[in-house]
C-alpha atoms as a PDB file:
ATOM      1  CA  UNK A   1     -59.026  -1.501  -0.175  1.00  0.00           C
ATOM      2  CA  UNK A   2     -58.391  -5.240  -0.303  1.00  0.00           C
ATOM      3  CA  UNK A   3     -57.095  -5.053  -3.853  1.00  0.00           C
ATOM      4  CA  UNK A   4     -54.739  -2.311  -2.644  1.00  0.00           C
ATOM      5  CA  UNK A   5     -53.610  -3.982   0.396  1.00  0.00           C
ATOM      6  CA  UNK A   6     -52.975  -7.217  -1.838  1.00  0.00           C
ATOM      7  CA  UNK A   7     -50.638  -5.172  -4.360  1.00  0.00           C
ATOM      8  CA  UNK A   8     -48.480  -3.895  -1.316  1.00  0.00           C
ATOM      9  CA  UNK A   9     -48.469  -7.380   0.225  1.00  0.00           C
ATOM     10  CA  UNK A  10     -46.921  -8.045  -3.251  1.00  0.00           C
ATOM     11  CA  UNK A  11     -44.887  -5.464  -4.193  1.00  0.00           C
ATOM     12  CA  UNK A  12     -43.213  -6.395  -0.461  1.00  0.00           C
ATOM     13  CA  UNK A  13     -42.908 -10.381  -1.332  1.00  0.00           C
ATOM     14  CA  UNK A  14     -41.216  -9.891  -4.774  1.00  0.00           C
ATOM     15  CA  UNK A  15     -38.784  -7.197  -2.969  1.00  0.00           C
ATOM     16  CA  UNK A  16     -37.995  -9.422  -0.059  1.00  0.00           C
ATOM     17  CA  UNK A  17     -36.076 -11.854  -2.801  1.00  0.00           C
ATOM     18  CA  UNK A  18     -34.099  -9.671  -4.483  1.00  0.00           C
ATOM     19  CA  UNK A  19     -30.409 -10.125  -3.974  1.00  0.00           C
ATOM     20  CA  UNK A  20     -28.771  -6.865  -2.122  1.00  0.00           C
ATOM     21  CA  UNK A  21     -26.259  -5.392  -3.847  1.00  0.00           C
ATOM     22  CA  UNK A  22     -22.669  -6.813  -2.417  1.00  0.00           C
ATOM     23  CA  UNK A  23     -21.021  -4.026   0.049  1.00  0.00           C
ATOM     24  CA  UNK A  24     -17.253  -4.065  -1.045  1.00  0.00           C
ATOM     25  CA  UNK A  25     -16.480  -4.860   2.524  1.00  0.00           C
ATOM     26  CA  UNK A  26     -18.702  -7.740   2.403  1.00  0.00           C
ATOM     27  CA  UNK A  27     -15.606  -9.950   1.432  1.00  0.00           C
ATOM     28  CA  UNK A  28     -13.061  -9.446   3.946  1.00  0.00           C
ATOM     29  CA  UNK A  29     -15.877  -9.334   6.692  1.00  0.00           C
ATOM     30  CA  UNK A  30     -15.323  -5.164   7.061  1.00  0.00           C
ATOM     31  CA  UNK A  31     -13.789  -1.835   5.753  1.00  0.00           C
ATOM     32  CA  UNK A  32     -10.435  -2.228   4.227  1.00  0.00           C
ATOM     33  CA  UNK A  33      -8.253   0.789   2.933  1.00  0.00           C
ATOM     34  CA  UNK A  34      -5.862   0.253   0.166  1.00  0.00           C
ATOM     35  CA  UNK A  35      -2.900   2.580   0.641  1.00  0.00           C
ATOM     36  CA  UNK A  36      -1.134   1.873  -1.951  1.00  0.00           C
ATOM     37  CA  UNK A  37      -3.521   2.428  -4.850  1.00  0.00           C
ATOM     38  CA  UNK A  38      -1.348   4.368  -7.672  1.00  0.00           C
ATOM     39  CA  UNK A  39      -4.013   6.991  -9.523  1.00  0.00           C
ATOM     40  CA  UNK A  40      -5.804   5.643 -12.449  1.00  0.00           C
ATOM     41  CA  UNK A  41      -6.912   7.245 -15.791  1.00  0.00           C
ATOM     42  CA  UNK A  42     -10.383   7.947 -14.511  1.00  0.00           C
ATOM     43  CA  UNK A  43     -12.747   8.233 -11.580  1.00  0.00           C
ATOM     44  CA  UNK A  44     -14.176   5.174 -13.316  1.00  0.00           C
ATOM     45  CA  UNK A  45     -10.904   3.221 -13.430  1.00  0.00           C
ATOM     46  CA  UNK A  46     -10.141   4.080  -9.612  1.00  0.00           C
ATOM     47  CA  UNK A  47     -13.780   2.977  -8.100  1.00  0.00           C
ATOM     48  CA  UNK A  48     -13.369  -0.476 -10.620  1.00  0.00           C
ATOM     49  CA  UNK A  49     -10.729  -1.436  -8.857  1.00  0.00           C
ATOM     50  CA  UNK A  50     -11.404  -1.189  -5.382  1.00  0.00           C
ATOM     51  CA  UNK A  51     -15.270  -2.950  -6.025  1.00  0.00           C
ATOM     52  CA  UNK A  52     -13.372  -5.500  -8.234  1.00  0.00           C
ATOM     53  CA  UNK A  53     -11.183  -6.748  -4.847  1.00  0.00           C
ATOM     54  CA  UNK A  54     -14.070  -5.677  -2.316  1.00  0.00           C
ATOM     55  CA  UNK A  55     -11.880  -2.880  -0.857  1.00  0.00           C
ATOM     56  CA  UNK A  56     -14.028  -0.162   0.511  1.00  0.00           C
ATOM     57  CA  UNK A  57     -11.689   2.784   0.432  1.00  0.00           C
ATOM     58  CA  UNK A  58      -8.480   4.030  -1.094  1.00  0.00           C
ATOM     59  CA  UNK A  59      -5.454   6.271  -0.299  1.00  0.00           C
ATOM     60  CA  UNK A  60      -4.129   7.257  -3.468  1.00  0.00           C
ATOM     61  CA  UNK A  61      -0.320   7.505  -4.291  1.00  0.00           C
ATOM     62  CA  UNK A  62      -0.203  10.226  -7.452  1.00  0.00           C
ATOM     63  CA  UNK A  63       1.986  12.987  -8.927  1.00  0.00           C
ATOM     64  CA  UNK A  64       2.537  16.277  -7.165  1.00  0.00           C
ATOM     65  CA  UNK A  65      -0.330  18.163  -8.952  1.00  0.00           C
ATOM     66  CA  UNK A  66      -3.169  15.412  -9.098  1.00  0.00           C
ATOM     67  CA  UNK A  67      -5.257  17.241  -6.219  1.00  0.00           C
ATOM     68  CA  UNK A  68      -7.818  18.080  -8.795  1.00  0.00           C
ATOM     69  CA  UNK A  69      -7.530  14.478  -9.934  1.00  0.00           C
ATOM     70  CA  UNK A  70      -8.329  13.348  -6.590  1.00  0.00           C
ATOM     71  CA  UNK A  71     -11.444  16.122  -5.838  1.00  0.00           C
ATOM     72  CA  UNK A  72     -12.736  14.657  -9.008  1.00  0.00           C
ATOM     73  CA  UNK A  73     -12.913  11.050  -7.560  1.00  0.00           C
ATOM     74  CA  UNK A  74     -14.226  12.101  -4.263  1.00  0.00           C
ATOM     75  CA  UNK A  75     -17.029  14.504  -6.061  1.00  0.00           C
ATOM     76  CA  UNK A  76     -18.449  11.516  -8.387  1.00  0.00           C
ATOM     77  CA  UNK A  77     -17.562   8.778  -5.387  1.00  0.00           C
ATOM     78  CA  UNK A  78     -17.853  10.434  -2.408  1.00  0.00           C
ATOM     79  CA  UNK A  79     -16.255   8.728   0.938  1.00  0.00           C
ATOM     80  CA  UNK A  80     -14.208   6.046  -1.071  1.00  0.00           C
ATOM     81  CA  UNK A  81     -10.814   8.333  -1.126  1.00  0.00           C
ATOM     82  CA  UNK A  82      -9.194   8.759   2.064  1.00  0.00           C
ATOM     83  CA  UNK A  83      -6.147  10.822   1.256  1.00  0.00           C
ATOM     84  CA  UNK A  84      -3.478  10.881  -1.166  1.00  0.00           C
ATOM     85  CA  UNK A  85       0.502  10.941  -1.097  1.00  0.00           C
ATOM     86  CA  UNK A  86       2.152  13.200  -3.552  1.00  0.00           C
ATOM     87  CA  UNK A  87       5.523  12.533  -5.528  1.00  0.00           C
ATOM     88  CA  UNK A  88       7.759  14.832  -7.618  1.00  0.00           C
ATOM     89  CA  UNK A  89      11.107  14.316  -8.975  1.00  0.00           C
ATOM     90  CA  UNK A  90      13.598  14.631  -6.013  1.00  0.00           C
ATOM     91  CA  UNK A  91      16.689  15.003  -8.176  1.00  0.00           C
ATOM     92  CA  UNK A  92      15.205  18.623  -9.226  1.00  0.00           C
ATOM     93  CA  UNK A  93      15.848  21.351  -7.562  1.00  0.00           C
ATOM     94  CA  UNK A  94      11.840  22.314  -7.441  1.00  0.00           C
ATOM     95  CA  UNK A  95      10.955  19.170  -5.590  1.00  0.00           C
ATOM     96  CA  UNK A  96      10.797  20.239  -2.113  1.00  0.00           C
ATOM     97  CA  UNK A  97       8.581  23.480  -2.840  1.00  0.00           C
ATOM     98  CA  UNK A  98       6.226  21.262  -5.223  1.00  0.00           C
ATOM     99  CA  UNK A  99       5.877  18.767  -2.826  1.00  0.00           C
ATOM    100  CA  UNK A 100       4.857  21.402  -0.112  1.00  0.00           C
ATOM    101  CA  UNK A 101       2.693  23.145  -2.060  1.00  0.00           C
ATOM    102  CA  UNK A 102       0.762  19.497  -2.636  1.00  0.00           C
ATOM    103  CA  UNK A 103       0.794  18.883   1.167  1.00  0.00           C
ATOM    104  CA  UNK A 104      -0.759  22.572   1.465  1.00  0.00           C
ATOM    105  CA  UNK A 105      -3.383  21.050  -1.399  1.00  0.00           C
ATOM    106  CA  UNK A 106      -4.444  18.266   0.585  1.00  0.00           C
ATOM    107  CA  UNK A 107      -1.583  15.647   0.313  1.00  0.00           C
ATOM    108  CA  UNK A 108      -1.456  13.670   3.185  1.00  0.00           C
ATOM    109  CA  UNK A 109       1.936  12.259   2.688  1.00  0.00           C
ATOM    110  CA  UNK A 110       5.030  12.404   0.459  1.00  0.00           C
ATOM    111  CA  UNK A 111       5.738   9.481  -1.760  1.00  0.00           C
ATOM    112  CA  UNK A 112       5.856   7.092  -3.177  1.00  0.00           C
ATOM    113  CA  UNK A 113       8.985   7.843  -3.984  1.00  0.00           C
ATOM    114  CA  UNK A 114      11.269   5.380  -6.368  1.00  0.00           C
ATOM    115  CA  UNK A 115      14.410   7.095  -7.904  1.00  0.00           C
ATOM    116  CA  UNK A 116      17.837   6.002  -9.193  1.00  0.00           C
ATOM    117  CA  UNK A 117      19.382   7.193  -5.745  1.00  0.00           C
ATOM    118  CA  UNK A 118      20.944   5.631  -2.701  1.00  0.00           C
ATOM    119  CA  UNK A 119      18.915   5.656   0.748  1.00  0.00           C
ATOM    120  CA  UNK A 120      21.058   7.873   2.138  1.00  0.00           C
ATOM    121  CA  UNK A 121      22.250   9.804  -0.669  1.00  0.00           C
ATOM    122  CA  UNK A 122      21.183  13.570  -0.489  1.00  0.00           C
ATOM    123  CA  UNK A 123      18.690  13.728  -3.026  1.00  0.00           C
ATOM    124  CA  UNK A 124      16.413  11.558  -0.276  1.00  0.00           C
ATOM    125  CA  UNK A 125      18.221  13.100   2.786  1.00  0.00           C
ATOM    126  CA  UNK A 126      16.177  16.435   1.629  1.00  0.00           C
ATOM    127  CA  UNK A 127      13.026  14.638   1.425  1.00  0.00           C
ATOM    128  CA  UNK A 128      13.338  13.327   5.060  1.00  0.00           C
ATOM    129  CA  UNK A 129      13.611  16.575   6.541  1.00  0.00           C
ATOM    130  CA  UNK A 130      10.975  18.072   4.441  1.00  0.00           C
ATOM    131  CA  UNK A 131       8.573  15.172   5.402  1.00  0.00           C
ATOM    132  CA  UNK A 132       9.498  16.310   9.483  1.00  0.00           C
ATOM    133  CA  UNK A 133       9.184  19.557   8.734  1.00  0.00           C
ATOM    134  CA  UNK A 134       5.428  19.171   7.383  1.00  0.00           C
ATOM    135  CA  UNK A 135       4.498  16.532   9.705  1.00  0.00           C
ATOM    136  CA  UNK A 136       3.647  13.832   6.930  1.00  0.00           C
ATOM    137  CA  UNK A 137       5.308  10.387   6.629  1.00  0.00           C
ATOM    138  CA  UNK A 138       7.359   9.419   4.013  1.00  0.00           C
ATOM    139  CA  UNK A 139       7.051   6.162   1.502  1.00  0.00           C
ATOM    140  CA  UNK A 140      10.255   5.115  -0.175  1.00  0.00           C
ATOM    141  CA  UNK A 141      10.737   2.145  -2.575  1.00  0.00           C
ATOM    142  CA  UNK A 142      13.693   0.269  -2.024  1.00  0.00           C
ATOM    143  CA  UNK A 143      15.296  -1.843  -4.569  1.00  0.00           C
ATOM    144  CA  UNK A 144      18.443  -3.333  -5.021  1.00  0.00           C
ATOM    145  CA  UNK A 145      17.887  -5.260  -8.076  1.00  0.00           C
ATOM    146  CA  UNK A 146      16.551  -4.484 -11.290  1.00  0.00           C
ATOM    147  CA  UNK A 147      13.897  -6.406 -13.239  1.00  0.00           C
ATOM    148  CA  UNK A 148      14.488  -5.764 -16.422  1.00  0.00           C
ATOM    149  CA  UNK A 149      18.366  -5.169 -17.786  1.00  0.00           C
ATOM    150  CA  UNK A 150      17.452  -1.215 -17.929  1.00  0.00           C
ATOM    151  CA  UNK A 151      15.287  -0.549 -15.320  1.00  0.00           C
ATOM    152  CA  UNK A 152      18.042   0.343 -12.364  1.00  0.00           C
ATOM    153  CA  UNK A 153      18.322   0.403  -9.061  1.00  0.00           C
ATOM    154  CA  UNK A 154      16.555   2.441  -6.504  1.00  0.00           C
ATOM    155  CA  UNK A 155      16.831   3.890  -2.828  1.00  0.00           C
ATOM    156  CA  UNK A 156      19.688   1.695  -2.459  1.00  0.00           C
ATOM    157  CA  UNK A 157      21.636   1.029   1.205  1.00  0.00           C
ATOM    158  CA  UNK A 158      18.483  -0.468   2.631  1.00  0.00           C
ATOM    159  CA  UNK A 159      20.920  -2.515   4.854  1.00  0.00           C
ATOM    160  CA  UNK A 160      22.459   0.206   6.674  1.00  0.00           C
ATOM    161  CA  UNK A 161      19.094   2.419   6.990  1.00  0.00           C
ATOM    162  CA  UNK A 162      19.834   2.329  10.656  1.00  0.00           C
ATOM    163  CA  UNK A 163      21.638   5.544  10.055  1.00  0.00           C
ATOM    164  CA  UNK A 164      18.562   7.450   8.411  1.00  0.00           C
ATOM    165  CA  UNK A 165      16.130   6.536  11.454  1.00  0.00           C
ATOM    166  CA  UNK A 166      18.789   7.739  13.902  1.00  0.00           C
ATOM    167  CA  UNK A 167      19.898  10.817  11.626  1.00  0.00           C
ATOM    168  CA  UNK A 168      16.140  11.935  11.564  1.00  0.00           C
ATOM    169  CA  UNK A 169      13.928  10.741  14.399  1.00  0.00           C
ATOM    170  CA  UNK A 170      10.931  12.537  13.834  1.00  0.00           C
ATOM    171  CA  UNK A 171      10.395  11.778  10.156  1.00  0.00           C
ATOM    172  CA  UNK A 172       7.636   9.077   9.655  1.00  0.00           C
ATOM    173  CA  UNK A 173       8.939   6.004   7.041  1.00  0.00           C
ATOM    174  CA  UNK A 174       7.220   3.987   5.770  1.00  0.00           C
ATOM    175  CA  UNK A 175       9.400   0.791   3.820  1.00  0.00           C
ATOM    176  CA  UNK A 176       8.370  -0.630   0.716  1.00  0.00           C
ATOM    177  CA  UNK A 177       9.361  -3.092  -2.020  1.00  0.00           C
ATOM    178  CA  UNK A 178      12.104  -5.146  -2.751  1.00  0.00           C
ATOM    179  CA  UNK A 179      14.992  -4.475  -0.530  1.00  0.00           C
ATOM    180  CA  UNK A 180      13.123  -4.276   2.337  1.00  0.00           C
ATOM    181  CA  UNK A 181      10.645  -6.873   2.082  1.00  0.00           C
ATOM    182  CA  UNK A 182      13.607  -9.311   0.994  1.00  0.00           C
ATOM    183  CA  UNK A 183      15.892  -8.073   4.045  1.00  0.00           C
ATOM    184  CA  UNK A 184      12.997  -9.294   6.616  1.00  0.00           C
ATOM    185  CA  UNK A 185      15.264 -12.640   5.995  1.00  0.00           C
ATOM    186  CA  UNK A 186      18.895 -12.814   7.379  1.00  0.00           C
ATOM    187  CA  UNK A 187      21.866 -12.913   5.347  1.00  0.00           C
ATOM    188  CA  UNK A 188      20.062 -11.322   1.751  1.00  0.00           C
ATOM    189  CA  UNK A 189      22.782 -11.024  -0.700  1.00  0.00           C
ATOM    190  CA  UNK A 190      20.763  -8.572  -3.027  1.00  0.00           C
ATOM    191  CA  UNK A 191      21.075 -11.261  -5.739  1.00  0.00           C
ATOM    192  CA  UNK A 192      17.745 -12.114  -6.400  1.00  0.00           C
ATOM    193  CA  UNK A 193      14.128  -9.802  -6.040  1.00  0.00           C
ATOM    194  CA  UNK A 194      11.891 -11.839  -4.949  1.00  0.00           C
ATOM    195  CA  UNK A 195      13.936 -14.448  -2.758  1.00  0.00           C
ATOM    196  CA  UNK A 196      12.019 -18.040  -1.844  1.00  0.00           C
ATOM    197  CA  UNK A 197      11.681 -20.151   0.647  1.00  0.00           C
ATOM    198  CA  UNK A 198      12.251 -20.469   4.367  1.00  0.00           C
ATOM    199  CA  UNK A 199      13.289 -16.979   6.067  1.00  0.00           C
ATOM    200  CA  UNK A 200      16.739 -16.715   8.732  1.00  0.00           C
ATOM    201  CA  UNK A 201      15.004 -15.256  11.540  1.00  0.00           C
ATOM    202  CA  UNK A 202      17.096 -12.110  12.439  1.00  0.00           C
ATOM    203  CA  UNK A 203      16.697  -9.964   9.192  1.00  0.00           C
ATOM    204  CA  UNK A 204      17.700  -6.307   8.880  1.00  0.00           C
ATOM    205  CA  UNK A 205      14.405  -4.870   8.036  1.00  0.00           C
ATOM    206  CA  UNK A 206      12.395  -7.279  11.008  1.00  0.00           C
ATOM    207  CA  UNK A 207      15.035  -5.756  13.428  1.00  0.00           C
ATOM    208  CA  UNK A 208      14.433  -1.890  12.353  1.00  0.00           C
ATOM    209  CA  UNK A 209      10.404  -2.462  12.610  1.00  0.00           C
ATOM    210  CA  UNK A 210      11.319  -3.778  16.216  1.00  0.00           C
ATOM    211  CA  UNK A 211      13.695  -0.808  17.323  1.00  0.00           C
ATOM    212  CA  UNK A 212      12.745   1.910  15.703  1.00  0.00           C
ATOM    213  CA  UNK A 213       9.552   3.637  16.328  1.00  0.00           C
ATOM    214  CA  UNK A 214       9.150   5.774  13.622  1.00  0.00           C
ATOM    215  CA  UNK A 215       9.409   2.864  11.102  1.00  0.00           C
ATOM    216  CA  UNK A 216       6.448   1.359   9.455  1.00  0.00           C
ATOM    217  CA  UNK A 217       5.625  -1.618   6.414  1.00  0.00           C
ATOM    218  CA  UNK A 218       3.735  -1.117   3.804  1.00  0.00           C
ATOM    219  CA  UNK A 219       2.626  -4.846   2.342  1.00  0.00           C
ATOM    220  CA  UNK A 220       1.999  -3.992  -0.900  1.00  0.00           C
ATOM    221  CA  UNK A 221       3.250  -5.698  -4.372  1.00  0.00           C
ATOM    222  CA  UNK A 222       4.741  -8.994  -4.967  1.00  0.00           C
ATOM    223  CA  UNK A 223       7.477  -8.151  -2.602  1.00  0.00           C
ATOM    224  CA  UNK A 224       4.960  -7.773   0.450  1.00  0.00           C
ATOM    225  CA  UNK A 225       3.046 -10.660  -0.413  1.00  0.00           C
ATOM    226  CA  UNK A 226       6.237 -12.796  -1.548  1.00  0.00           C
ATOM    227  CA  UNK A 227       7.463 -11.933   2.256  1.00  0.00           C
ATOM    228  CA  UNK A 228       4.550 -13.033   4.074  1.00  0.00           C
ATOM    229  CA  UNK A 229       3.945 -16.172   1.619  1.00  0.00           C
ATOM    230  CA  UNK A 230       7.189 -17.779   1.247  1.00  0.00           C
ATOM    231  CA  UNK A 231       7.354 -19.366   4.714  1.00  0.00           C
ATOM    232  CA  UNK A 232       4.276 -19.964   6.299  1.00  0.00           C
ATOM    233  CA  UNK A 233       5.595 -21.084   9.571  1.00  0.00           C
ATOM    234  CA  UNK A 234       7.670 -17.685   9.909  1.00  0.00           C
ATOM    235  CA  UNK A 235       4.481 -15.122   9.237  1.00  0.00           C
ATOM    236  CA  UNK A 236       2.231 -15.816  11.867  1.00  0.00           C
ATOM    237  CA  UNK A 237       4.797 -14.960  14.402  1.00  0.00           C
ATOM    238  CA  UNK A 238       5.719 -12.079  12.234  1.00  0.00           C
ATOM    239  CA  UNK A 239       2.556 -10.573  11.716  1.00  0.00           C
ATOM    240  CA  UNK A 240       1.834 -10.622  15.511  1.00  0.00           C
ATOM    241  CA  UNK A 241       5.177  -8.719  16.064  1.00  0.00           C
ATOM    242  CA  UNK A 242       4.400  -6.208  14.320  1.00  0.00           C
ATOM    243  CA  UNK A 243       0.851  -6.106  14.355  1.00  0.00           C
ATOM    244  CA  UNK A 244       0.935  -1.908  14.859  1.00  0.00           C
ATOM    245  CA  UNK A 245       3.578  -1.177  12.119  1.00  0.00           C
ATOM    246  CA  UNK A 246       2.166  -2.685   9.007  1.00  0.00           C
ATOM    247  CA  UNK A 247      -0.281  -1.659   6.802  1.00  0.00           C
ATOM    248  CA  UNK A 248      -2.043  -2.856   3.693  1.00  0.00           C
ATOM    249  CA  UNK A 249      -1.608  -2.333  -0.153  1.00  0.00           C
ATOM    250  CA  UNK A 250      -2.065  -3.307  -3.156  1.00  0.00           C
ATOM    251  CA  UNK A 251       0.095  -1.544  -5.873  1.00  0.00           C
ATOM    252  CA  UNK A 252      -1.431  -3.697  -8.064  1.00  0.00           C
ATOM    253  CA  UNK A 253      -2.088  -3.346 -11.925  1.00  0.00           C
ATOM    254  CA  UNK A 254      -4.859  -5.136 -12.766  1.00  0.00           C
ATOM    255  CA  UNK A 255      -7.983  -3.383 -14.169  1.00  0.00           C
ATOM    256  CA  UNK A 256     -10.820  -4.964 -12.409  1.00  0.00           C
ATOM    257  CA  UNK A 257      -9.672  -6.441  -9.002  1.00  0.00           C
ATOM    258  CA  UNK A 258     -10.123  -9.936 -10.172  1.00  0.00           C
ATOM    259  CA  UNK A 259      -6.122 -10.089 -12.471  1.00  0.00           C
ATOM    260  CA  UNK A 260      -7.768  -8.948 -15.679  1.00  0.00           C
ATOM    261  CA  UNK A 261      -5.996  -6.951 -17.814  1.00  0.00           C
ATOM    262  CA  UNK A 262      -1.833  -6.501 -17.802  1.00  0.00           C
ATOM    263  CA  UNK A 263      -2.030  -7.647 -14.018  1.00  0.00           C
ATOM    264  CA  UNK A 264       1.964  -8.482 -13.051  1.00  0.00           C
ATOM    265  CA  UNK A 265       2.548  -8.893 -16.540  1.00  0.00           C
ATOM    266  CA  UNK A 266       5.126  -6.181 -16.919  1.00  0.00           C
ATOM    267  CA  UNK A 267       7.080  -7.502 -13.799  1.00  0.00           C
ATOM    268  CA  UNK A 268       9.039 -11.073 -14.825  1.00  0.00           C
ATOM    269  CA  UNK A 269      10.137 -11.472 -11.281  1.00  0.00           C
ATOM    270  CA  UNK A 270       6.439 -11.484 -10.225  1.00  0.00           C
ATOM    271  CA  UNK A 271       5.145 -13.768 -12.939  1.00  0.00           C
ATOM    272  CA  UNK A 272       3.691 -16.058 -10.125  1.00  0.00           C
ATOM    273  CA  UNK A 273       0.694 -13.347  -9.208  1.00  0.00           C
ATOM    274  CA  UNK A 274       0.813 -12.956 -13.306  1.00  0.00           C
ATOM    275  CA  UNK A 275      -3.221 -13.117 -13.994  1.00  0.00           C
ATOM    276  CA  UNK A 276      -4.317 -12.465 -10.163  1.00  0.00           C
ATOM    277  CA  UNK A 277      -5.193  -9.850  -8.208  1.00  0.00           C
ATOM    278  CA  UNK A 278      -2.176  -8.885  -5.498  1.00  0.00           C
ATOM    279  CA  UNK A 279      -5.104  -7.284  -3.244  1.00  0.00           C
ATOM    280  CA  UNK A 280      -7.129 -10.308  -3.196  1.00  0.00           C
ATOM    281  CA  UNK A 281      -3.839 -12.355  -3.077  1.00  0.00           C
ATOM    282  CA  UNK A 282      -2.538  -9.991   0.237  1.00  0.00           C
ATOM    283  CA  UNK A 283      -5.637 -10.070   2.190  1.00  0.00           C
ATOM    284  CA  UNK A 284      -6.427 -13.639   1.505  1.00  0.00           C
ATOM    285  CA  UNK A 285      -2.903 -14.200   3.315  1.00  0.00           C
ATOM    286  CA  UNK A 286      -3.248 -11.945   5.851  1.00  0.00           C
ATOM    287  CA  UNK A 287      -6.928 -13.112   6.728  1.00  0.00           C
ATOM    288  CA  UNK A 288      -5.850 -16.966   6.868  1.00  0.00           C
ATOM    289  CA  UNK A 289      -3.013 -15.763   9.240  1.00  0.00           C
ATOM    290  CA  UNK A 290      -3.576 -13.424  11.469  1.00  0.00           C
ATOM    291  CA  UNK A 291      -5.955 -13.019  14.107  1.00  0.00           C
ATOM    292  CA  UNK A 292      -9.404 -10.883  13.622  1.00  0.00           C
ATOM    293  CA  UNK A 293      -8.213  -8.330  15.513  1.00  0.00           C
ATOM    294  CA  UNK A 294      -4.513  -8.207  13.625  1.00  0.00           C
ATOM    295  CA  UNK A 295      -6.376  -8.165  10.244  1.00  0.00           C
ATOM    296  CA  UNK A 296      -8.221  -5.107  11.248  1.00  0.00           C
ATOM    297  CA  UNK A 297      -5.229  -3.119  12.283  1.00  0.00           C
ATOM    298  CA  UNK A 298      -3.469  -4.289   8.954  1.00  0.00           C
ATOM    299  CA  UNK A 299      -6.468  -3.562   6.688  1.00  0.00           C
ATOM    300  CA  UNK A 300      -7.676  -0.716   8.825  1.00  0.00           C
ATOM    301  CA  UNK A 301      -6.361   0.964  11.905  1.00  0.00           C
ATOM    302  CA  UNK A 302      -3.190   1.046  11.417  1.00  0.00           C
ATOM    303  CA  UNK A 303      -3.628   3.281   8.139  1.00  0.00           C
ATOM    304  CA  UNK A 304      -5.625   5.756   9.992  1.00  0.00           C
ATOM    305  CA  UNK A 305      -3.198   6.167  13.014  1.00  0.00           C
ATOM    306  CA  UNK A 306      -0.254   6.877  10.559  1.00  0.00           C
ATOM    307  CA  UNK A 307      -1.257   8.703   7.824  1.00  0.00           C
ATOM    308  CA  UNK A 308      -4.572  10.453  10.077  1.00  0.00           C
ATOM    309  CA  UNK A 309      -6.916   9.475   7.462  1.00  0.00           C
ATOM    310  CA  UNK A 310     -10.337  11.317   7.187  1.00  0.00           C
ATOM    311  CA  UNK A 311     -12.414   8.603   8.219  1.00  0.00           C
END
C-alpha cells in the first residue's frame, strides 16, 4: 500500500512541473478574433497561423464556394473558425446570385471585396444593396494607389463615400486598406500608400466613422497599422473615439505568426513590417494604447456585435 501510495505521490510531483501548454490567448491576456484572416492552403496552414500570433479564433475572408473549405477547418479544429465572408467577381453578371447562394451556405458577410472599380461605380452599387438585402455587412478595399506599376487601382472615390452611406443606410461597411486608412489624416493627396508622420486632425474617413452609423474599420494590413503607428500622440485619442467601430485584423502573409516565410515581402510600400508579423505588430499597438477595456472591444466585441459571430 505504501509502495503504491509513494508511486502516486510521484507520478503527482513530476506532473506538477511540467510546463502547460501555452493557450493562444495567453499573449494578449484573452480571446482575440482575427477577421481578416484570408483562407490558407490547408486546415494545417490556417490553425499555424493563428497559434503562431496567439490569436484564438478566426473569421475567414475566402472565395464564394470555400464553405466546404471552411467545414473542413472547423471539423479537424473545432471552435477556432467563427464565420467566413465570401467574395466573387462583381464585374460578372453571376456575382450577386453566387454570393447569395454562399450567404445561404453559411457566409456571414460579403467581401472582401478589391476590384478595378470606383466606390461608387455600379459594379459595387449592386453589391451594397445585395449586402441590405441579406442582412450581412459588406468589406471593401479601398485603394487609390498602386504598388506595383501594374497592379491598379481599386474601389476608388473613397473621399466622397459620403454619398454611398447616405444612398444606402441600411447596408453594413466595413472600410479597409489604403484609401481609407490614409484619409483618417486631412488633406491626403492620394500620392503616396502608406503616408508618414504626424496626422491633420479632421480627415475624411475619421469624420464618416463619427457620423455615420453604419460605418465600421477594419485595422488590418500595413495600412491599419501604418494609421495607428505613425503618430503616436494622435491614436490614443483616436482609438477612444471610436472604440465601438473598429475591429481587428491581420491580413497578414506570413506562415507561422512570428514573419516567417514571404511575410510583406510582396508589398514594397510595406517593406517596414517586411520579416514581422502584422498581427503581432497590430495588437502590440493597440495593447500599449488603448485601455483594457478598448482592447477587448477591438480584439473581441466589437467583431461579434457586427458580423454576429457564433461565439
Amino acid at each position: 500500500m505504501n509502495t503504491r501510495r509513494q508511486f502516486f505521490q510521484t507520478v503527482a510531483a513530476a506532473a506538477s512541473v511540467v510546463p502547460l501548454v501555452a493557450q493562444p490567448q495567453d499573449l494578449w491576456g484573452g480571446p482575440v478574433v482575427d477577421c481578416h484572416h484570408h483562407l490558407r492552403r490547408s486546415p494545417e496552414a490556417n490553425i499555424a497561423h493563428l497559434d503562431g500570433c496567439g490569436v484564438s479564433n478566426a473569421m475567414i475572408l475566402a472565395r464564394d464556394n470555400s464553405a466546404p473549405d471552411i467545414a473542413a477547418i472547423s471539423a479537424r479544429y473545432p471552435g477556432r473558425v467563427l464565420g467566413w465572408f465570401a467574395s466573387a467577381d462583381i464585374t460578372k453578371p453571376e456575382a450577386e446570385e453566387l454570393l447569395t447562394k454562399a450567404v445561404k451556405a453559411g457566409a456571414i458577410g460579403l467581401g472582401e471585396l478589391k476590384f478595378h472599380v470606383a466606390a461608387n461605380g455600379p459594379e459595387l452599387r449592386r453589391m451594397y444593396a445585395l449586402a441590405a438585402e441579406l442582412k450581412v455587412p459588406i468589406l471593401i478595399h479601398f485603394q487609390e494607389v498602386p504598388h506595383t506599376p501594374t497592379e491598379g487601382l481599386f474601389a476608388t472615390g473613397v473621399k466622397d463615400f459620403e454619398v454611398v452611406l447616405k444612398a444606402f443606410p441600411k447596408t453594413m461597411f466595413i472600410g479597409h486598406a489604403d484609401a481609407f486608412w490614409a484619409n483618417i489624416s486631412a488633406g491626403y493627396a492620394n500620392d503616396v500608400d502608406y503616408p508618414k508622420g504626424k496626422i491633420n486632425p479632421g480627415g475624411i474617413s475619421d469624420k464618416l466613422l463619427s457620423d455615420y452609423s453604419n460605418l465600421y474599420g477594419d485595422l488590418s494590413a500595413n495600412s491599419g497599422n501604418n494609421a495607428l503607428s505613425r503618430d503616436p500622440e494622435f491614436t490614443p485619442a483616436f482609438l477612444a473615439r471610436h472604440r465601438d467601430k473598429l475591429i481587428f485584423g491581420s491580413d497578414c502573409s506570413c506562415t507561422d505568426g512570428k514573419g516567417g516565410g514571404i511575410s510583406q515581402n510582396g508589398n514594397p510600400g510595406a517593406s517596414r513590417l517586411a520579416g514581422k508579423c502584422v498581427a503581432r505588430e497590430t495588437l502590440t499597438v493597440l495593447k500599449n494604447t488603448a485601455s483594457p477595456g478598448d482592447f477587448k472591444k477591438f480584439a473581441w466585441e466589437n467583431a461579434h456585435k457586427v458580423y454576429k459571430l457564433s461565439a
